[in-house]
PDB file of N, CA and C in Angstrom:
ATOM      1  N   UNK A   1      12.894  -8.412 -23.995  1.00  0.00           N
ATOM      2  CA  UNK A   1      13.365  -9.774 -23.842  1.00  0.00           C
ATOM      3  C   UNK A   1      13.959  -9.931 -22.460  1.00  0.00           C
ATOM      4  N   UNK A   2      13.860 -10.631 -21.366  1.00  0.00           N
ATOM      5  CA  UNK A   2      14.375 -11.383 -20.270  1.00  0.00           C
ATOM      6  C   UNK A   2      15.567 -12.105 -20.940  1.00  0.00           C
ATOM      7  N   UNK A   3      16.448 -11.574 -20.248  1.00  0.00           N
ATOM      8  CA  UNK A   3      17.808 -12.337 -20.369  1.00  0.00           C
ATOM      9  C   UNK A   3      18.337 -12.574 -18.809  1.00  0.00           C
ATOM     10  N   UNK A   4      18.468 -13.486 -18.273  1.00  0.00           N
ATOM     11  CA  UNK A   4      18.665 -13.964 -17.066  1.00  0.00           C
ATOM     12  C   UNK A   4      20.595 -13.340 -16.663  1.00  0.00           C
ATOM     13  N   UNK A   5      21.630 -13.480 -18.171  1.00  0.00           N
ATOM     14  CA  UNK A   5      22.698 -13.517 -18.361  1.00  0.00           C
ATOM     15  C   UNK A   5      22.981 -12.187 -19.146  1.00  0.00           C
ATOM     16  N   UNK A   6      24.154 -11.534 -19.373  1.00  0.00           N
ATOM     17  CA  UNK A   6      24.928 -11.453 -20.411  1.00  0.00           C
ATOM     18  C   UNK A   6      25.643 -12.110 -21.018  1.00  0.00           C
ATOM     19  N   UNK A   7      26.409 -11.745 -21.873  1.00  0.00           N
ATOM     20  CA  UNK A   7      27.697 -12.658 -21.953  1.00  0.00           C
ATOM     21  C   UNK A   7      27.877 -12.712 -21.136  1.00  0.00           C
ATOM     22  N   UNK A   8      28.814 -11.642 -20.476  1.00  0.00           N
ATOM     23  CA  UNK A   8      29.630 -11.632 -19.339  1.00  0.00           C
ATOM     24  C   UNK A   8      29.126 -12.110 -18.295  1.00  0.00           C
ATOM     25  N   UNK A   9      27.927 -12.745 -18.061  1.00  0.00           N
ATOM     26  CA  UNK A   9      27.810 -13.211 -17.192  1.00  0.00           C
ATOM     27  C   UNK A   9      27.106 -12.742 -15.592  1.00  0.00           C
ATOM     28  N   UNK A  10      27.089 -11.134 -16.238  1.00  0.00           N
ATOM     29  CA  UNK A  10      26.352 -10.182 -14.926  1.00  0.00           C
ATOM     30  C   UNK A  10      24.930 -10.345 -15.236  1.00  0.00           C
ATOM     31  N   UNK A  11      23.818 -10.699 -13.876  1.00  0.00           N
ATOM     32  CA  UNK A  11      22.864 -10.731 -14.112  1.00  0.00           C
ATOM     33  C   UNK A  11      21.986  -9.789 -14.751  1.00  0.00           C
ATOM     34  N   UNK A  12      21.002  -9.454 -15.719  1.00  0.00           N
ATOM     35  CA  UNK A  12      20.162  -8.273 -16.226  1.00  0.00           C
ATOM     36  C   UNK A  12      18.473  -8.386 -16.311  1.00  0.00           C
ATOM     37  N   UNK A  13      18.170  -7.440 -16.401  1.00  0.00           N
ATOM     38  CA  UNK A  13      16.341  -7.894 -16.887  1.00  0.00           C
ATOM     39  C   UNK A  13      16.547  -6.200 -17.546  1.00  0.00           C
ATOM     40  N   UNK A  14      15.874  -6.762 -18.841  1.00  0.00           N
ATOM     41  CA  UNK A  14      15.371  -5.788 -19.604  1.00  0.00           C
ATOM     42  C   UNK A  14      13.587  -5.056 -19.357  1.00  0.00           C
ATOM     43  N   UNK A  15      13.104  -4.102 -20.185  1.00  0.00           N
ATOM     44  CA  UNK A  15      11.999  -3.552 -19.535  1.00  0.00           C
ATOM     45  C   UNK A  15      10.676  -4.757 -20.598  1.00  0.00           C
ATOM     46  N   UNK A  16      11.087  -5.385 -21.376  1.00  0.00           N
ATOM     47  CA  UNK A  16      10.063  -6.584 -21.769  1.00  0.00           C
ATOM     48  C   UNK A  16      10.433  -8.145 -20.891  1.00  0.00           C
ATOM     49  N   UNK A  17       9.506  -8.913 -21.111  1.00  0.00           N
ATOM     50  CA  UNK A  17       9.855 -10.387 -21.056  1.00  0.00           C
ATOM     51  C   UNK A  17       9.600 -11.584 -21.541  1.00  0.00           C
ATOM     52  N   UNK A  18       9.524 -12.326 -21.411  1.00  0.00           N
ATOM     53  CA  UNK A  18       8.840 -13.826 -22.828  1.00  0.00           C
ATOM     54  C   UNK A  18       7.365 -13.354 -21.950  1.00  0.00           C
ATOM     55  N   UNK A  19       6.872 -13.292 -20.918  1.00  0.00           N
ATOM     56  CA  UNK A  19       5.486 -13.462 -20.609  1.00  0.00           C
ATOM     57  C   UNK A  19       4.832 -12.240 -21.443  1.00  0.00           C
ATOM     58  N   UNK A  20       5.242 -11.485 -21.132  1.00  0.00           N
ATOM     59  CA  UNK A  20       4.151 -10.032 -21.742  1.00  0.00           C
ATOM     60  C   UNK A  20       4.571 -10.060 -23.082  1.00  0.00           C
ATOM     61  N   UNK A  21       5.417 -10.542 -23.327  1.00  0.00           N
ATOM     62  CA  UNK A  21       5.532 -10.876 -25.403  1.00  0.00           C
ATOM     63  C   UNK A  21       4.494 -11.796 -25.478  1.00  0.00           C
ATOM     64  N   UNK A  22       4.564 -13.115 -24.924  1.00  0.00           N
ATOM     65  CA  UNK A  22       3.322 -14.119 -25.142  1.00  0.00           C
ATOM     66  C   UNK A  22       1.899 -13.447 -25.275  1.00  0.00           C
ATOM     67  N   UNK A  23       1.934 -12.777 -24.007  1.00  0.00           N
ATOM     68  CA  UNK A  23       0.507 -11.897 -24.060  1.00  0.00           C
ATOM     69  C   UNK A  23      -0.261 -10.538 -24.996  1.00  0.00           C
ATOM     70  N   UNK A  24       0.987 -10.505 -25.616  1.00  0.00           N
ATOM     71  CA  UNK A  24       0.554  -9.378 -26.526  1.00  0.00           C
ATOM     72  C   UNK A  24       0.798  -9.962 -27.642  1.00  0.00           C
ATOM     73  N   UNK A  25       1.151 -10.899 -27.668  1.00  0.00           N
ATOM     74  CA  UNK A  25       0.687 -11.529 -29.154  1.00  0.00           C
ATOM     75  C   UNK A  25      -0.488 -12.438 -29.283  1.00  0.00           C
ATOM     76  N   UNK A  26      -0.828 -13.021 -27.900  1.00  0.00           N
ATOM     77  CA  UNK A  26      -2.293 -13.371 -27.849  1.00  0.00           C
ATOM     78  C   UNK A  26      -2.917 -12.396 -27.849  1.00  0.00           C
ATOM     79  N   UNK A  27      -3.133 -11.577 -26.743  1.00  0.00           N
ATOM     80  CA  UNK A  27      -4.278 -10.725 -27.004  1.00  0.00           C
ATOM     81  C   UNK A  27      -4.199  -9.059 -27.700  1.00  0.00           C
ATOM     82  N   UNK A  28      -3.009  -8.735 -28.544  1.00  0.00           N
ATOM     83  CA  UNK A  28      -2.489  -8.128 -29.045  1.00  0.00           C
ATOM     84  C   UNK A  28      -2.230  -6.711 -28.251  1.00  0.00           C
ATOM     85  N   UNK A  29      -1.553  -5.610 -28.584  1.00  0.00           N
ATOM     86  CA  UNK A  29      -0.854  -4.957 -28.194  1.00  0.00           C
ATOM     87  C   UNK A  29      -1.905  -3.256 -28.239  1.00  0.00           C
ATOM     88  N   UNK A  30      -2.406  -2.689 -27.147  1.00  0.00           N
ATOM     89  CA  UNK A  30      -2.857  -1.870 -27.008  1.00  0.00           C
ATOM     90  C   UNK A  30      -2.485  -0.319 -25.858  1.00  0.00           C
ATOM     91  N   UNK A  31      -2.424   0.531 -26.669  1.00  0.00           N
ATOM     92  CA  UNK A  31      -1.440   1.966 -26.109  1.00  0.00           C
ATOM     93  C   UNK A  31      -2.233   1.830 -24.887  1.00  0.00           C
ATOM     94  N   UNK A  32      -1.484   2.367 -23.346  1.00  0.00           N
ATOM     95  CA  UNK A  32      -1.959   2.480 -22.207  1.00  0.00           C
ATOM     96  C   UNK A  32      -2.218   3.705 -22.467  1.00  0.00           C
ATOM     97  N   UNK A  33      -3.476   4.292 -21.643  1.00  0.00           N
ATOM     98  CA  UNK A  33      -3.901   5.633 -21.318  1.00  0.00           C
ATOM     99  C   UNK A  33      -3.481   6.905 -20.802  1.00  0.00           C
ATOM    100  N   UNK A  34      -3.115   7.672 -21.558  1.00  0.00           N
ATOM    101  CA  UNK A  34      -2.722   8.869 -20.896  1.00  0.00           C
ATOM    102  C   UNK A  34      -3.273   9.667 -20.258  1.00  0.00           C
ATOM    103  N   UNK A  35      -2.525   9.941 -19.112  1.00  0.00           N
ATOM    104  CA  UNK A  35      -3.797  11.035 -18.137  1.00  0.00           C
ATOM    105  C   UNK A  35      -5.189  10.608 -17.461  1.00  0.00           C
ATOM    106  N   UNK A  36      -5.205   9.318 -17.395  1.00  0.00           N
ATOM    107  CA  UNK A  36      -6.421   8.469 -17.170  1.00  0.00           C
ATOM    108  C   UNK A  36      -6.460   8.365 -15.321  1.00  0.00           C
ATOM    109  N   UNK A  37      -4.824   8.863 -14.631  1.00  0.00           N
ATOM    110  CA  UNK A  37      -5.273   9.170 -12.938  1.00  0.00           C
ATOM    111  C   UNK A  37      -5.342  10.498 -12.606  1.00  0.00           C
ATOM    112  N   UNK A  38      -6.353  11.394 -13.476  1.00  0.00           N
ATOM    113  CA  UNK A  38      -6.397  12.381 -13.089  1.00  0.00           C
ATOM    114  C   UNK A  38      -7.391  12.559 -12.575  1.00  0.00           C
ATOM    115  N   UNK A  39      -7.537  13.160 -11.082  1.00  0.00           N
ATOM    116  CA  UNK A  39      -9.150  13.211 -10.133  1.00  0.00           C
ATOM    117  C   UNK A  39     -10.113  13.769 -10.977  1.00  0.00           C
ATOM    118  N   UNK A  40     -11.380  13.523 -10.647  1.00  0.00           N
ATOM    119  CA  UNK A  40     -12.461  13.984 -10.965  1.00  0.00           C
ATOM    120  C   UNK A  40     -12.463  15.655 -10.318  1.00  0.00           C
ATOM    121  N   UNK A  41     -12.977  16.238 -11.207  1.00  0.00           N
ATOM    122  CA  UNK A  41     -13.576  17.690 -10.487  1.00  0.00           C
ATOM    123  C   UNK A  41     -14.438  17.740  -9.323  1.00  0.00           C
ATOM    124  N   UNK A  42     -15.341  16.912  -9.671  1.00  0.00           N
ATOM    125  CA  UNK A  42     -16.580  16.856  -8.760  1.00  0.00           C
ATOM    126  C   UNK A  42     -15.679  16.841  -7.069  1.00  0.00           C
ATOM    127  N   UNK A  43     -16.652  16.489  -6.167  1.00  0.00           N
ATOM    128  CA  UNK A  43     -16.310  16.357  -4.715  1.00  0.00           C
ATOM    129  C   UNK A  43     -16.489  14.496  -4.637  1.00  0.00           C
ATOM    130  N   UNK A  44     -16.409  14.024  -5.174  1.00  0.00           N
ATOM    131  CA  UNK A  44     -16.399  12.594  -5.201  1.00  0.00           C
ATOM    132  C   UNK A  44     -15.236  11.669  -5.042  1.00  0.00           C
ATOM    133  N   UNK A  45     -15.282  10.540  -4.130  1.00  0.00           N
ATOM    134  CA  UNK A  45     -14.077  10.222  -3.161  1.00  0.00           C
ATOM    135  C   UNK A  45     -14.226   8.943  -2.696  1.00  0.00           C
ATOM    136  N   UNK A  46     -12.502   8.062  -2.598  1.00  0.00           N
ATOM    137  CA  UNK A  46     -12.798   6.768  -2.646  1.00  0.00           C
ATOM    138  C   UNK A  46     -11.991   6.684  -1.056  1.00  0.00           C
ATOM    139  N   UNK A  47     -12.007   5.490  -0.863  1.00  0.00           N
ATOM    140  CA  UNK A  47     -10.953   5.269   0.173  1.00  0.00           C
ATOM    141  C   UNK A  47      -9.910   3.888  -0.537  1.00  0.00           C
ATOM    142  N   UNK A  48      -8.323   4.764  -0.127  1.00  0.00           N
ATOM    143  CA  UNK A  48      -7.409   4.040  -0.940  1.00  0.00           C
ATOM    144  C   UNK A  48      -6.165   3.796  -0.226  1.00  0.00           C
ATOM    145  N   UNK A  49      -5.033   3.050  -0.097  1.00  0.00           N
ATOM    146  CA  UNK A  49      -3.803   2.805   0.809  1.00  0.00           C
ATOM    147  C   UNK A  49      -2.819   3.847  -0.083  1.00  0.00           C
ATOM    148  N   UNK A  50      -2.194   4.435   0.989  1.00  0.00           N
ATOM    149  CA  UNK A  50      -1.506   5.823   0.805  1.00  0.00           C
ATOM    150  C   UNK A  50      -0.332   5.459   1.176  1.00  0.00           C
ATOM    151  N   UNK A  51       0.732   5.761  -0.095  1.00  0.00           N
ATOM    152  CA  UNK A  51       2.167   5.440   0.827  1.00  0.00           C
ATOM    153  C   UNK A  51       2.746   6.849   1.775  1.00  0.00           C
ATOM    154  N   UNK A  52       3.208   7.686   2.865  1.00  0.00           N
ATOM    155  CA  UNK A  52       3.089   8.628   3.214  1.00  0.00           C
ATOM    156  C   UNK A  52       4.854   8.784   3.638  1.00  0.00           C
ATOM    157  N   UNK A  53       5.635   7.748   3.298  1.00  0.00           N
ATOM    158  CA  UNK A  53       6.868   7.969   3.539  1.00  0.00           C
ATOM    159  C   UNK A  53       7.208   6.775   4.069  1.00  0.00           C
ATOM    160  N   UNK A  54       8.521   6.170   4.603  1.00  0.00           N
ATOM    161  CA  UNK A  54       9.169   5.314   5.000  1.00  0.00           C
ATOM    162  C   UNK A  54       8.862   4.618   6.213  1.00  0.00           C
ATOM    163  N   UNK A  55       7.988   3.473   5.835  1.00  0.00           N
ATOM    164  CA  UNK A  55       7.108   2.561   7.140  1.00  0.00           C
ATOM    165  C   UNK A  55       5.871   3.498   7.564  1.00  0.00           C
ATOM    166  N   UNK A  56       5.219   4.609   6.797  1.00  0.00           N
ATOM    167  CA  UNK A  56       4.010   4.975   6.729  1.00  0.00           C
ATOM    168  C   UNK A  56       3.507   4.953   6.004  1.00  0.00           C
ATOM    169  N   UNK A  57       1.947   3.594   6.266  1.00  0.00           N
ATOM    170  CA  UNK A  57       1.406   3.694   5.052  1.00  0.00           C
ATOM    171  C   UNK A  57      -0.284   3.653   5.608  1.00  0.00           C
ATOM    172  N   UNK A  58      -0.994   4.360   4.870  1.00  0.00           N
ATOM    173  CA  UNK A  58      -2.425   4.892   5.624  1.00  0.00           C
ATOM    174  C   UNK A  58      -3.521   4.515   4.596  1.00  0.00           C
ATOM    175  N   UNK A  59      -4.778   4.346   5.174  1.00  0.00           N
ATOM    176  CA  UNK A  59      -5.788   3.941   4.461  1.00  0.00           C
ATOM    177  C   UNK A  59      -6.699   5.307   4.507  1.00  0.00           C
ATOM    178  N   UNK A  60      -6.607   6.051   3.282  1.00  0.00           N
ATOM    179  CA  UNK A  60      -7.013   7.771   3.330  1.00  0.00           C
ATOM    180  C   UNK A  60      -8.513   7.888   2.096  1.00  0.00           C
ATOM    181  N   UNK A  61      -8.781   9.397   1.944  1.00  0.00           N
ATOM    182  CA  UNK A  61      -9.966   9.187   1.463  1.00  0.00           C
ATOM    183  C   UNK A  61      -9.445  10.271   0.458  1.00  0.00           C
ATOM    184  N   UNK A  62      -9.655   9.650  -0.565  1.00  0.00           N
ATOM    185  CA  UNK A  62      -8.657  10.843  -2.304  1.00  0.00           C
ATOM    186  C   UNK A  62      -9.992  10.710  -2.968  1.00  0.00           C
ATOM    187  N   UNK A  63      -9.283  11.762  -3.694  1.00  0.00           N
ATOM    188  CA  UNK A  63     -10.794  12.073  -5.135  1.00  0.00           C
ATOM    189  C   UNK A  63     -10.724  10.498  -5.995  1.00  0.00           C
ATOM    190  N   UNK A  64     -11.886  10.611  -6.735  1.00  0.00           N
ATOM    191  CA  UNK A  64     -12.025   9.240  -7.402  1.00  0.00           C
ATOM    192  C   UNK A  64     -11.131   9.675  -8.775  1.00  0.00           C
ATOM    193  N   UNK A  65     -11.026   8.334  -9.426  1.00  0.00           N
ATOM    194  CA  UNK A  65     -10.504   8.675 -10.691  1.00  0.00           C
ATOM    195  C   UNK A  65     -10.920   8.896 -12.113  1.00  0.00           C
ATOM    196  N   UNK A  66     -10.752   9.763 -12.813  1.00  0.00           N
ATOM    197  CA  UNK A  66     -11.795  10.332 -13.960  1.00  0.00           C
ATOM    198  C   UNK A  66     -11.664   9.326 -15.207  1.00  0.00           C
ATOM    199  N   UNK A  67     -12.746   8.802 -16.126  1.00  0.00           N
ATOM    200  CA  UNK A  67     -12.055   8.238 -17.409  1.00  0.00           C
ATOM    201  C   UNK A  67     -12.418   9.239 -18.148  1.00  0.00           C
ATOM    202  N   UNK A  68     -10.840   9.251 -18.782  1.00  0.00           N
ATOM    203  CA  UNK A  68     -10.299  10.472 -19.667  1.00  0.00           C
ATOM    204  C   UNK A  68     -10.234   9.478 -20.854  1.00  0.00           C
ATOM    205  N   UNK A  69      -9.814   8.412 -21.052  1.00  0.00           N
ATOM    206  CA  UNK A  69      -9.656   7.776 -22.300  1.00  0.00           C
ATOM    207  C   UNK A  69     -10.930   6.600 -22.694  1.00  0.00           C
ATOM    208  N   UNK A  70     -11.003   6.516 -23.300  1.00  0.00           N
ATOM    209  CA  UNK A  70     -12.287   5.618 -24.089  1.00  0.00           C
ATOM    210  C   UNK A  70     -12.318   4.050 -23.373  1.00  0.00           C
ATOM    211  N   UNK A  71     -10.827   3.600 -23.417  1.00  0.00           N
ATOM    212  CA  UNK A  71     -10.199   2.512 -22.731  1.00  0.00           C
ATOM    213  C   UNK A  71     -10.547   2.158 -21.319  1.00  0.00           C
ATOM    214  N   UNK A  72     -10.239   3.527 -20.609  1.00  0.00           N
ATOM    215  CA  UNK A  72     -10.865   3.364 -19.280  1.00  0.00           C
ATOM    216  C   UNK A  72     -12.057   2.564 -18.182  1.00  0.00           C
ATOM    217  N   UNK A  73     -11.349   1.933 -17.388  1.00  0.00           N
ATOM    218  CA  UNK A  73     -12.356   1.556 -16.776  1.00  0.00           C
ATOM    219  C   UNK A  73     -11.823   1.610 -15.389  1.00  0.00           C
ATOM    220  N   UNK A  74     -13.121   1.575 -14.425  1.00  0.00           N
ATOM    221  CA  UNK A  74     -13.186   2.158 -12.932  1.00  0.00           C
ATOM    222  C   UNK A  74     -13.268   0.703 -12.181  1.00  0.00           C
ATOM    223  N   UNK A  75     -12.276   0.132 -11.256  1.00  0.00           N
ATOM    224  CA  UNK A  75     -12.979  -1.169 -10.713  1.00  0.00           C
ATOM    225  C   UNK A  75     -13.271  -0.754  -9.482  1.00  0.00           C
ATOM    226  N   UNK A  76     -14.393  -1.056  -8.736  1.00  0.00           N
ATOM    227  CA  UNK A  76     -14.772  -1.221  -7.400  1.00  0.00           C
ATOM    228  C   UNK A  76     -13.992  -2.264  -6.413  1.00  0.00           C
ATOM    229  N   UNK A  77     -13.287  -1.947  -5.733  1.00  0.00           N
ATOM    230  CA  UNK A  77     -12.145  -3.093  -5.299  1.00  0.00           C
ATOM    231  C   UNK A  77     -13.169  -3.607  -4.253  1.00  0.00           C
ATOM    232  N   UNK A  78     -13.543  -5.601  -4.451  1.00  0.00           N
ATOM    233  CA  UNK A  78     -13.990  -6.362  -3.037  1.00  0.00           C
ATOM    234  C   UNK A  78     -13.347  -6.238  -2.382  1.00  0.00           C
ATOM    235  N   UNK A  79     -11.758  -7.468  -2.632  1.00  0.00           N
ATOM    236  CA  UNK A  79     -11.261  -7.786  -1.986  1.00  0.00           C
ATOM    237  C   UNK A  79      -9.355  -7.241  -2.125  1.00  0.00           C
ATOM    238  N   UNK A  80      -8.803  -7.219  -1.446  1.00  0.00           N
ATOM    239  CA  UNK A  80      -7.545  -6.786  -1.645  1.00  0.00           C
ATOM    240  C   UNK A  80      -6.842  -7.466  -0.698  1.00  0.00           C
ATOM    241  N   UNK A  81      -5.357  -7.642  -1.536  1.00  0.00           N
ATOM    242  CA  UNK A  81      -4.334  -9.076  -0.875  1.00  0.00           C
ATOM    243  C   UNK A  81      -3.052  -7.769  -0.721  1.00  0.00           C
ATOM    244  N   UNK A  82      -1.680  -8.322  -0.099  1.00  0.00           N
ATOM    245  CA  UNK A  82      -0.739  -7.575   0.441  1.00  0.00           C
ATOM    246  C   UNK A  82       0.312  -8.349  -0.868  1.00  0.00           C
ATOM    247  N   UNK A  83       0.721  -7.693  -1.362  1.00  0.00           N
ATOM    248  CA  UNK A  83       1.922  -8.616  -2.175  1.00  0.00           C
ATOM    249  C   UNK A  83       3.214  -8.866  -1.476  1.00  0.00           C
ATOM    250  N   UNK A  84       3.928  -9.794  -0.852  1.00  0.00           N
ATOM    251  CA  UNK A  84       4.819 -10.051  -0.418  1.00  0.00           C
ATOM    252  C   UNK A  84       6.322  -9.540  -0.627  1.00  0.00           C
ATOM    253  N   UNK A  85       5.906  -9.831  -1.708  1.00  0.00           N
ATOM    254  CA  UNK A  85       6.878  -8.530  -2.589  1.00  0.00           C
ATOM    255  C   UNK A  85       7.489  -7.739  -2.738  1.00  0.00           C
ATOM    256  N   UNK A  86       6.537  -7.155  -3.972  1.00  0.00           N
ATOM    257  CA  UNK A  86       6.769  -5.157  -4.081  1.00  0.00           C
ATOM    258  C   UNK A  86       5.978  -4.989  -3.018  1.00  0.00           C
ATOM    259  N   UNK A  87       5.102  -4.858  -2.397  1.00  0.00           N
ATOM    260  CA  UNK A  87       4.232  -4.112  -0.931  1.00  0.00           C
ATOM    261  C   UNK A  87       5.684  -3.770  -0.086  1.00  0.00           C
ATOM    262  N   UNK A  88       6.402  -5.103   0.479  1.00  0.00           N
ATOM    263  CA  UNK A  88       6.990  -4.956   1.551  1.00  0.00           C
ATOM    264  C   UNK A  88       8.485  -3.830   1.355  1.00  0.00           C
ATOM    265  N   UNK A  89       8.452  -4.327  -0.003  1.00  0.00           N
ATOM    266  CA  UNK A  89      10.181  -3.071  -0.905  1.00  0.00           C
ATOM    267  C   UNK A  89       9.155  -1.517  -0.543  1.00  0.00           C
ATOM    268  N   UNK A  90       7.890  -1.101  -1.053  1.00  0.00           N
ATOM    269  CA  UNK A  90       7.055  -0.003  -1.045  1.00  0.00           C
ATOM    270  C   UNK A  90       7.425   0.722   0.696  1.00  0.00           C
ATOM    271  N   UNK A  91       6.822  -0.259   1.530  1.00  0.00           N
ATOM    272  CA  UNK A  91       6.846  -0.393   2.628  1.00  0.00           C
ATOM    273  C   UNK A  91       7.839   0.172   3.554  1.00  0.00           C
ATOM    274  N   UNK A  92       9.071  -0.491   2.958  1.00  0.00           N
ATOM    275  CA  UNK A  92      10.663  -0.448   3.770  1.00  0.00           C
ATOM    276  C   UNK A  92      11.061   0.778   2.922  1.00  0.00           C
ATOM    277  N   UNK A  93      10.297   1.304   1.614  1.00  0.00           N
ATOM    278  CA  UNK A  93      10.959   2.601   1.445  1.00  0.00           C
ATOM    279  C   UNK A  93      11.763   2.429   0.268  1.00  0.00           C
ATOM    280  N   UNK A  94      12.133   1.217  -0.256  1.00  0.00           N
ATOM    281  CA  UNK A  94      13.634   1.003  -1.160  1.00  0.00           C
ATOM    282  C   UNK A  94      12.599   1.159  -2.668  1.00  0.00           C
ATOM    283  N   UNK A  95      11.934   1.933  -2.818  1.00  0.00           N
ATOM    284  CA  UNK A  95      11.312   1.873  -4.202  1.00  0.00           C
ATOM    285  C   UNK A  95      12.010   2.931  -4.581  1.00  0.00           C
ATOM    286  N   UNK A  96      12.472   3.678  -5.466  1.00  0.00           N
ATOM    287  CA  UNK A  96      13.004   4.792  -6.195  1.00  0.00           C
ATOM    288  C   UNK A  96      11.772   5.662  -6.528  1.00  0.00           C
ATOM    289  N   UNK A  97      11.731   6.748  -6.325  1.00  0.00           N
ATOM    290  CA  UNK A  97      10.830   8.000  -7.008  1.00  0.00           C
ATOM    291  C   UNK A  97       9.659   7.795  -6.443  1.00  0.00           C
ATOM    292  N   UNK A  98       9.114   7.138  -5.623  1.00  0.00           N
ATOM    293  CA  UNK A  98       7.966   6.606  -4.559  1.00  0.00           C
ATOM    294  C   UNK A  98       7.503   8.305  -3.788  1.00  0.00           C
ATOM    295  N   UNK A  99       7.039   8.864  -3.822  1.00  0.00           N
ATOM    296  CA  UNK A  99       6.228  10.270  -3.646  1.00  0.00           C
ATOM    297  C   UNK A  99       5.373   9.907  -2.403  1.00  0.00           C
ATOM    298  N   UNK A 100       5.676  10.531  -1.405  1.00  0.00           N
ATOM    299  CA  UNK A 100       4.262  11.027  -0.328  1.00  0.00           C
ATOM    300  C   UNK A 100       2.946  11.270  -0.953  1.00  0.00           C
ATOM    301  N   UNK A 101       2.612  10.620  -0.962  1.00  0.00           N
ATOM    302  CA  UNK A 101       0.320  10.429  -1.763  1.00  0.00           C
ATOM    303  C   UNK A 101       0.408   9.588  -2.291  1.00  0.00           C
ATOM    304  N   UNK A 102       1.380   9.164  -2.784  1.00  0.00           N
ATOM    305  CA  UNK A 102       0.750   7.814  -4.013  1.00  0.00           C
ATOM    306  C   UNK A 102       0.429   6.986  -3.539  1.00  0.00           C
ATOM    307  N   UNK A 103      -1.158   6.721  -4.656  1.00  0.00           N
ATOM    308  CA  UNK A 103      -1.483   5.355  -3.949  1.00  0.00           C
ATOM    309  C   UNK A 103      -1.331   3.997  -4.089  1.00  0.00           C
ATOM    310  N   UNK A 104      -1.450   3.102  -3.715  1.00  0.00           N
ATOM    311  CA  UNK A 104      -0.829   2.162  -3.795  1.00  0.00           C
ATOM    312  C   UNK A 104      -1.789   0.619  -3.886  1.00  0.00           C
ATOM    313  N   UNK A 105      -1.294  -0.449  -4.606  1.00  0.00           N
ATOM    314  CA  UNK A 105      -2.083  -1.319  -4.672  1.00  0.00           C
ATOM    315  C   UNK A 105      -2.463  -2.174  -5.946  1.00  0.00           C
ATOM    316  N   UNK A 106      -2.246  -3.694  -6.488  1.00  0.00           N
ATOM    317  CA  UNK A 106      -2.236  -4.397  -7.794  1.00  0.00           C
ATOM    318  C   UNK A 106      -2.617  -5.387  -7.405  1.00  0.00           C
ATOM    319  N   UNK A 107      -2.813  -6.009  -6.035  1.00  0.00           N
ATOM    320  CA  UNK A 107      -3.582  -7.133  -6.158  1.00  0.00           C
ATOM    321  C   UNK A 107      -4.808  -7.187  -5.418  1.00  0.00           C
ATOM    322  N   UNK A 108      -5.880  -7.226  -5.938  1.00  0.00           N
ATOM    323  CA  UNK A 108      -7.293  -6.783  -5.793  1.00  0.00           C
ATOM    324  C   UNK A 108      -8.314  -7.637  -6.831  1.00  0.00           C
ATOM    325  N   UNK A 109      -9.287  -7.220  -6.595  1.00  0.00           N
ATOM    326  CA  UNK A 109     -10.313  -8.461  -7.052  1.00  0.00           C
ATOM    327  C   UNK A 109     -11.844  -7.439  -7.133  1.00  0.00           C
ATOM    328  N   UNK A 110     -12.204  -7.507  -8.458  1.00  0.00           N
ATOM    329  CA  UNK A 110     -13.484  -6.500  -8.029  1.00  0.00           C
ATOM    330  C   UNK A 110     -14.367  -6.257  -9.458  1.00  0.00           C
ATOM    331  N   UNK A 111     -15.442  -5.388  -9.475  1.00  0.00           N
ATOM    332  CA  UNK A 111     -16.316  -5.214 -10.133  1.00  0.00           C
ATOM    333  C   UNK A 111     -15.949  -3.998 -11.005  1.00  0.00           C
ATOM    334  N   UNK A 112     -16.196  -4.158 -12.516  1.00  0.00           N
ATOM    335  CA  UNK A 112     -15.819  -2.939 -13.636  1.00  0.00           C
ATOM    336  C   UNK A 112     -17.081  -2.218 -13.462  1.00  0.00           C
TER     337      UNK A 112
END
């Protein structure tokens, strides 16, 4: 639940909200995949934006990603946008637990 308030009056956000409640009661509620970014064995390789540390961020070439779960699916990214956002928090570093390799990226547009 999104609660803007407490009582008291200190601002909060919980880890649900009215939107993703709406949405999982429309299109109902399905377990995310475990283990589903784990590379492929093969020698097979995408090119992806790499966060590499604080105001380094690189466009590198990583193994592709394997479907391990039934659920899975692979998108071919067309097009890709910068989120104003989280990109620029990623960016400046202020993300918590943010790792050298990870890759990075949610707004995109592309083929399953």
């Amino acid at each position: 639940i999104f609660s803007p308030f407490f009582s008291s009056g200190v601002p909060t956000m919980t880890t649900t909200n009215i939107a993703s409640r709406m949405a999982e009661a429309l299109a109902g509620k399905h377990p995310v995949a475990q283990g589903s970014t784990k590379p492929l064995a093969s020698e097979e390789t995408m090119h992806a934006v790499v966060w590499q540390g604080k105001k380094d961020v690189r466009v590198e070439v990583v193994p592709r990603p394997a479907l391990t779960h039934p659920d899975d699916a692979i998108v071919k990214v067309c097009a890709a946008s910068i989120c104003s956002g989280s990109d620029s928090h990623v960016y400046s570093g202020e993300i918590p637990g943010l790792k050298p390799g990870q890759i990075l990226g949610h707004e995109a547009v592309g083929v399953i």
